[in-house]
Protein backbone atom coordinates (compact mmCIF):
# COMPACT_ATOMS: atom_id res chain seq x y z
CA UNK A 1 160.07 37.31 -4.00
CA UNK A 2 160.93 34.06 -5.86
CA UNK A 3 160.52 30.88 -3.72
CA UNK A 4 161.35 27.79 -5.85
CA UNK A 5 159.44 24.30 -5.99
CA UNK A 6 162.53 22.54 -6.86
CA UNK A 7 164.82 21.94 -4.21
CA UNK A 8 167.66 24.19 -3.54
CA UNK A 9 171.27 23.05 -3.44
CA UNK A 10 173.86 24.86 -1.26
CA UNK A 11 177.50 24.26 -0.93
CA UNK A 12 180.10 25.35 1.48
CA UNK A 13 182.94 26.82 -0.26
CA UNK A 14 186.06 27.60 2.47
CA UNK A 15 183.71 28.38 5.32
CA UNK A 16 181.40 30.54 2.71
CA UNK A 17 178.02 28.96 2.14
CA UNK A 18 176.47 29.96 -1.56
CA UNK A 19 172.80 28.34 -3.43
CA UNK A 20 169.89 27.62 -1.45
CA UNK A 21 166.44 29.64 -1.47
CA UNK A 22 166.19 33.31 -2.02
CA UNK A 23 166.77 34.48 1.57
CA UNK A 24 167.84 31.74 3.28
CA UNK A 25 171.81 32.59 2.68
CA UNK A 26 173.35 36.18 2.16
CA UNK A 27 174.29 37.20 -1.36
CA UNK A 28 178.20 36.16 -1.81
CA UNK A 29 180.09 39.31 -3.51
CA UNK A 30 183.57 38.47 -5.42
CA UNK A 31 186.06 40.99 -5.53
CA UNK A 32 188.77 41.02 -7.87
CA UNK A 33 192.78 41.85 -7.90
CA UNK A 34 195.70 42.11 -10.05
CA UNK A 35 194.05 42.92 -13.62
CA UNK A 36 195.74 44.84 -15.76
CA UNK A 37 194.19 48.66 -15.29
CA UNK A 38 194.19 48.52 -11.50
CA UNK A 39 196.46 50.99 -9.43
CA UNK A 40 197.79 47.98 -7.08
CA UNK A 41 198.84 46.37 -10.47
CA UNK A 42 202.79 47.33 -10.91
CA UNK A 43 203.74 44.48 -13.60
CA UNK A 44 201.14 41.79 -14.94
CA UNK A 45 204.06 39.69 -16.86
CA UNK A 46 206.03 39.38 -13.59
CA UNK A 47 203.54 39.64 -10.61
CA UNK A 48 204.42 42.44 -8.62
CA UNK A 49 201.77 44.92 -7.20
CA UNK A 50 201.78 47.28 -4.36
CA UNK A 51 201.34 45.20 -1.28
CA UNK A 52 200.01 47.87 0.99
CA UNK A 53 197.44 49.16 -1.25
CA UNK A 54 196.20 45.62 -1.85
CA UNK A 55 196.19 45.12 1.82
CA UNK A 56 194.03 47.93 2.32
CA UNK A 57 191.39 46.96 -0.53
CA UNK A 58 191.17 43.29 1.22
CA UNK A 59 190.82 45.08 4.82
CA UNK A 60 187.94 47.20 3.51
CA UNK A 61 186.15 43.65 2.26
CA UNK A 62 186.43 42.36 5.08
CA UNK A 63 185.07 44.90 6.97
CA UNK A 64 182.55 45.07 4.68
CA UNK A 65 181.68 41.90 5.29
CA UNK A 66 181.09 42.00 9.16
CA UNK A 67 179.54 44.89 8.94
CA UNK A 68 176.15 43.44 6.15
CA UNK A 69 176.98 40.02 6.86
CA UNK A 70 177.02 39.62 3.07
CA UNK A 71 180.44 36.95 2.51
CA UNK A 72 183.38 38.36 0.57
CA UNK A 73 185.40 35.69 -2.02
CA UNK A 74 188.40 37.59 -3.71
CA UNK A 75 189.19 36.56 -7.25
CA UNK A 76 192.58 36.34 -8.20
CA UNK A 77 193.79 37.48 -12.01
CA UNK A 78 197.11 36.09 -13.04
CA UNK A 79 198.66 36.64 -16.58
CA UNK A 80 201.54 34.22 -16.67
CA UNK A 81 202.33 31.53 -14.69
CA UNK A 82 204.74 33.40 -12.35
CA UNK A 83 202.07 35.62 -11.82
CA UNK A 84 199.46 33.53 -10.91
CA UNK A 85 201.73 31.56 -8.46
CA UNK A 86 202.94 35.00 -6.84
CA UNK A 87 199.26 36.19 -6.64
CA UNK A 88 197.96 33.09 -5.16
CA UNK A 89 200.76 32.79 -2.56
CA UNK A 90 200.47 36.45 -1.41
CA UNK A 91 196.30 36.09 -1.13
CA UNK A 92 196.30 32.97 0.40
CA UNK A 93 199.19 34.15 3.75
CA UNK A 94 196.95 37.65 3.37
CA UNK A 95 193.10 36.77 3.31
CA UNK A 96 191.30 33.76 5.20
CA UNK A 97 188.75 33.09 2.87
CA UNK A 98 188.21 31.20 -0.20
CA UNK A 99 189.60 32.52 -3.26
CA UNK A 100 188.97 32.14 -7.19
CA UNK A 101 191.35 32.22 -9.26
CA UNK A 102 191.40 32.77 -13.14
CA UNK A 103 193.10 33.84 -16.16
CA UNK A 104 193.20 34.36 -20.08
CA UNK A 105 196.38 31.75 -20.51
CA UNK A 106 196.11 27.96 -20.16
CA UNK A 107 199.58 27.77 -18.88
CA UNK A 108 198.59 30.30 -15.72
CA UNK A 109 195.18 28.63 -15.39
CA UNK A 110 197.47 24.82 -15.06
CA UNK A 111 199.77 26.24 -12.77
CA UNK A 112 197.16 27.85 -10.68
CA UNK A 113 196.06 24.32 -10.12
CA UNK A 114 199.42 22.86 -9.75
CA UNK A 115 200.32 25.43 -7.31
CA UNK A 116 196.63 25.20 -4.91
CA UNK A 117 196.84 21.16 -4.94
CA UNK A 118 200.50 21.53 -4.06
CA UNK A 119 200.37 24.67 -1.50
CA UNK A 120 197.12 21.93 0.33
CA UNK A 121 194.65 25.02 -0.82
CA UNK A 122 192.31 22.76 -2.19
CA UNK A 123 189.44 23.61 0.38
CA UNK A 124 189.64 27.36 -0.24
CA UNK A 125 190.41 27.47 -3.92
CA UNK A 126 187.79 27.76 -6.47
CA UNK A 127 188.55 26.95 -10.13
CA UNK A 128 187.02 29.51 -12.67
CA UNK A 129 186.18 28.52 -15.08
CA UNK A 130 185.29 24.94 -16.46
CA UNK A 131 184.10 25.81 -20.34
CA UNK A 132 183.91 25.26 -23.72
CA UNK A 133 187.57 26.36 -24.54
CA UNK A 134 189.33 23.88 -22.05
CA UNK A 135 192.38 22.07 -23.92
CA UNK A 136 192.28 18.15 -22.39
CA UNK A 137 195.53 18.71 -20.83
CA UNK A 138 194.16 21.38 -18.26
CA UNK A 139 191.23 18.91 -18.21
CA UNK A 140 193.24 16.36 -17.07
CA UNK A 141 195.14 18.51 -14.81
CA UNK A 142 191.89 19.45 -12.79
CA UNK A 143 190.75 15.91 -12.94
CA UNK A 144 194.08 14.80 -10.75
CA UNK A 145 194.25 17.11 -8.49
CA UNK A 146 192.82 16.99 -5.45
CA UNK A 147 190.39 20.74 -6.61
CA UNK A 148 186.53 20.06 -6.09
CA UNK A 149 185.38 23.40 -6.46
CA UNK A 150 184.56 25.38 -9.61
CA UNK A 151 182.46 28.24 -11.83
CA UNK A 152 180.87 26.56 -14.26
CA UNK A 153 180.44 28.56 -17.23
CA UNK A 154 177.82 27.86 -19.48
CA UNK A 155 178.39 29.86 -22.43
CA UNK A 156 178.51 28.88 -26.37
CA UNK A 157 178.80 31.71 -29.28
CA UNK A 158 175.54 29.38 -30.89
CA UNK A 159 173.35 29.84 -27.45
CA UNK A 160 171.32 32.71 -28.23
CA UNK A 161 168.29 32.14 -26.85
CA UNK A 162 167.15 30.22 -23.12
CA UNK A 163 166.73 26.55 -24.49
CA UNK A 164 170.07 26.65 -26.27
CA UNK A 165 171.91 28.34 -23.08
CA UNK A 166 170.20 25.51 -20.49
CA UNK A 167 171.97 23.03 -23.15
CA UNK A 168 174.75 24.38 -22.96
CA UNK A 169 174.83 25.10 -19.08
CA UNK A 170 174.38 21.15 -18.55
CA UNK A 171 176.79 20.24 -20.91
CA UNK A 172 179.21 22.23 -19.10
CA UNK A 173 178.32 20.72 -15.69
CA UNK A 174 178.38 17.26 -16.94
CA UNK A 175 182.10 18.00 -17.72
CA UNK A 176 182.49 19.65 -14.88
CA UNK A 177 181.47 16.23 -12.98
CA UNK A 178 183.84 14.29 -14.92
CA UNK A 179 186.50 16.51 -13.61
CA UNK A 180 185.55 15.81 -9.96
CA UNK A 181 184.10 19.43 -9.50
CA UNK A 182 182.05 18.19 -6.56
CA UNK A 183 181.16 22.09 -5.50
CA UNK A 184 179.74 24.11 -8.39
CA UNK A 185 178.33 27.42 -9.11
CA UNK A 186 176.91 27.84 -12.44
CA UNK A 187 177.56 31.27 -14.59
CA UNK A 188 175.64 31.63 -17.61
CA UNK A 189 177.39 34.58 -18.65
CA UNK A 190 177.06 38.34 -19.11
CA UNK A 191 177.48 39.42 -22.32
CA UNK A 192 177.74 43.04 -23.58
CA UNK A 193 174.93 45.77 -24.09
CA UNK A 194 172.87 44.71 -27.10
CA UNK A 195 174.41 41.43 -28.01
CA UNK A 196 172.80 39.37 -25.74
CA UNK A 197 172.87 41.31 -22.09
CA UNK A 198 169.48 40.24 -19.79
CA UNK A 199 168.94 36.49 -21.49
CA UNK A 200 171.63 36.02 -18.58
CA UNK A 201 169.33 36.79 -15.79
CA UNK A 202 166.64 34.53 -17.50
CA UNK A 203 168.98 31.76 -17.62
CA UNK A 204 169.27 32.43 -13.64
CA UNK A 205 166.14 31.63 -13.22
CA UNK A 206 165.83 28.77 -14.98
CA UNK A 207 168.85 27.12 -13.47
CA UNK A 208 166.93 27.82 -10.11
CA UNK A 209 163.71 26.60 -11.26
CA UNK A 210 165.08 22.90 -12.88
CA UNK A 211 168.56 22.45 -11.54
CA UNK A 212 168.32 24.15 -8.17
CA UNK A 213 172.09 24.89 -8.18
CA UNK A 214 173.91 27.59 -7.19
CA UNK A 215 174.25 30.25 -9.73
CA UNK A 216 176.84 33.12 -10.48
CA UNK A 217 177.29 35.97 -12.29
CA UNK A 218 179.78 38.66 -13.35
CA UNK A 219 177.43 41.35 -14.10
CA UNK A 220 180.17 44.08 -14.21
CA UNK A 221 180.98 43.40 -17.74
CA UNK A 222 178.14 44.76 -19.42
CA UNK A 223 179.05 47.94 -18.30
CA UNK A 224 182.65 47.87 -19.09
CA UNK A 225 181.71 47.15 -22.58
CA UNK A 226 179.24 49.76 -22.86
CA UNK A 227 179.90 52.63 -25.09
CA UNK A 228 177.25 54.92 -24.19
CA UNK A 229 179.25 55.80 -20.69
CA UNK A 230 182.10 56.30 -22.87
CA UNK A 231 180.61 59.29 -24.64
CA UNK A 232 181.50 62.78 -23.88
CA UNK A 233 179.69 64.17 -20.43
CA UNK A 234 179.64 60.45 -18.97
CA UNK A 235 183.19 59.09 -19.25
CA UNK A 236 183.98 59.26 -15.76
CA UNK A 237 184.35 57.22 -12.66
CA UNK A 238 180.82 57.87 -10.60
CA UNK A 239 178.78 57.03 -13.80
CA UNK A 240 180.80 53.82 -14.55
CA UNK A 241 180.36 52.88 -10.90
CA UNK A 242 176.66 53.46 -11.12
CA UNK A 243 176.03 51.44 -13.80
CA UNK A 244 178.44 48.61 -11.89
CA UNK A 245 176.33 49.24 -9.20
CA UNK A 246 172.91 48.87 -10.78
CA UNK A 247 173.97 45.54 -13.08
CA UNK A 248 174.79 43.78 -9.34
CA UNK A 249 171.86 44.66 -7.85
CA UNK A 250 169.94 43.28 -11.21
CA UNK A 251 171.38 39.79 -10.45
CA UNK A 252 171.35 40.06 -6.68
CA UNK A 253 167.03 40.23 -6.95
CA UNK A 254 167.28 38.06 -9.72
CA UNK A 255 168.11 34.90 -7.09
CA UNK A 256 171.95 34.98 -8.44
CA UNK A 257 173.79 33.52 -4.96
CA UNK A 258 177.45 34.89 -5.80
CA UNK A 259 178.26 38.26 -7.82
CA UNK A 260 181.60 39.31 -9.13
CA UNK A 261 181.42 43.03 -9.08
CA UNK A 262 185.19 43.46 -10.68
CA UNK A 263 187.90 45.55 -9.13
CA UNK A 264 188.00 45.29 -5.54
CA UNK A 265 188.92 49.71 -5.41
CA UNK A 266 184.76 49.81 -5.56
CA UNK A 267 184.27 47.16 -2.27
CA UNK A 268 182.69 49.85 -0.29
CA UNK A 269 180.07 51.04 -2.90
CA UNK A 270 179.02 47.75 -4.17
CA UNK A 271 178.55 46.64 -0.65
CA UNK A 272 176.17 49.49 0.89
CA UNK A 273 174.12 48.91 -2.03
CA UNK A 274 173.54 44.99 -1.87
CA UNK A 275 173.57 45.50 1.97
CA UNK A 276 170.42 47.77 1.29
CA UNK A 277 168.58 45.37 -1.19
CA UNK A 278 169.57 42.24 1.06
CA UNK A 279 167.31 44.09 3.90
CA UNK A 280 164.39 44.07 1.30
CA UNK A 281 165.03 40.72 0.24
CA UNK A 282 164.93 39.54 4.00
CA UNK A 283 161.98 40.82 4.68
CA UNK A 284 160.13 39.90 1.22
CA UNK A 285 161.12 36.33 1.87
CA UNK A 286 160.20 36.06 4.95
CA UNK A 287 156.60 37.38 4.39
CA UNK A 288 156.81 34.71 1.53
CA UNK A 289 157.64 31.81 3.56
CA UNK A 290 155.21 32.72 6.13
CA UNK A 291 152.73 33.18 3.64
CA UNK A 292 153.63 29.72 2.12
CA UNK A 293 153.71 28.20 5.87
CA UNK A 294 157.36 26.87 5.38
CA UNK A 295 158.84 27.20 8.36
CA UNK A 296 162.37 27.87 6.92
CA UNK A 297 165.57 29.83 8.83
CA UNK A 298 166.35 32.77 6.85
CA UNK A 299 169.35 35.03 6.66
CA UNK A 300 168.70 38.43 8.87
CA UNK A 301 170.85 41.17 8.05
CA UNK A 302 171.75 44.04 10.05
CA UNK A 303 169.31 46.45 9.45
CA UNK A 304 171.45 50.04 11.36
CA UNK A 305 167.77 50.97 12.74
């Protein structure tokens, strides 16, 4: 169990508390809705998805979540700016708690923030992601509006190795700062099988160890780039969920505080299993601590004895 001599930063995001110590908070699981590929998903260009099944995927979160005690954040996907607005909207009237929101257009991403500073969603919204590829206009956007919560992702095609990636990590939070991102979690980035998957998790670590910030990770993506469960005999959906499953649990014992686990249709799965590690967690930290003699309050799951 990792207990960390530099001191540990936590920050309340909507009600959701993510960073501190190994044990002390409750792994944070992201969820995500409205990619393209998902069977709530009806049109990406214009926004519309099938309410009632996307109702039911957020229900089962949230049950999920009072159940392991582990907090759910649900990460909105919008393609176009209509989208994103429609997604937002709909999440924000539909789920209490704080929300991410991203996308692969500029012009979504802006009116994402347009919309949450003008909607007064600002305390629930979470930005993702500040990075290398920001234009200055969605800089500036960010830095006016009244956002102070963001991923932080601390990627560069030229980090390939842990010094290079810590660069770039507090290069990216340094902008981040200058944006007014007050409440930060920092992703290094997963990157596929073989080009670069695992210096992630290392990165982790060290953001722990000399930052003591709260980290993230979207550990999913490995495995939906990975073309050995795309050969014949494993192309199907209870092998890609294992390997899902196993690449979360990777970052939740490597001390990563929030994981996106991708498509909210696996909420149930994903759950039992980090509800399962965060019992072994628990009680490795707290045998830690003791061991240490820091006399620290600790999250205690439900264990279902």
């Amino acid at each position: 169990m990792f207990v960390f001599k530099k001191d540990q930063i936590s920050y309340d995001f909507g009600g959701v508390t993510i960073g501190g110590q190994p044990g002390e908070n409750p792994s944070v699981l992201i969820g995500g809705l409205f990619f393209k590929g998902q069977p709530i998903v009806e049109s990406t260009k214009q926004g519309l998805f099938d309410e009632e099944m996307t109702s039911d995927w957020i229900a089962t979160g949230v049950e999920m979540e009072e159940r392991t005690g582990h907090p759910l954040v649900i990460q909105a996907f919008g393609r176009t700016p209509e989208a994103m607005e429609k997604h937002i909207t709909w999440l924000a009237d539909n789920f209490e708690g704080p929300f991410m929101f991203e996308s692969t257009s500029s012009k979504a991403r802006r009116r994402g923030i347009e919309y949450c500073d003008e909607a007064g969603l600002s305390e629930r919204a979470i930005y993702n992601s500040v990075n290398l590829s920001m234009k200055s206009d969605e800089k500036d956007l960010l830095r006016n509006s009244s956002l102070n919560m963001a991923v932080v992702l601390g990627w560069s095609p030229r980090a390939t190795n842990l010094t290079d990636r810590m660069t770039t990590v507090r290069e990216m939070l340094e902008a981040a700062r200058s944006m007014g991102m007050e409440k930060v979690v920092l992703d290094p980035a997963t990157l596929p099988v073989g080009a670069g998957y695992g210096l992630e998790y290392r990165t982790i670590l060290a953001i722990k160890s000399e930052l003591g910030l709260p980290t993230c990770l979207g550990p999913h993506n490995a495995p939906s780039a990975w073309k050995f469960i795309r050969e014949e005999g494993l192309d199907d959906e209870v092998t890609h969920l294992s390997t899902v499953v196993a690449s979360t649990i990777a970052a939740q014992l490597l001390a990563t505080d929030c994981i996106m686990y991708g498509s909210m249709v696996r909420t149930k799965e994903v759950y039992a299993a980090v509800a399962l590690i965060g019992n072994a967690l628990a009680t490795a930290a707290a045998e830690a601590n003791q061991t240490l003699g820091r006399d620290v309050t600790l999250f205690e799951p439900p264990t279902y004895e």
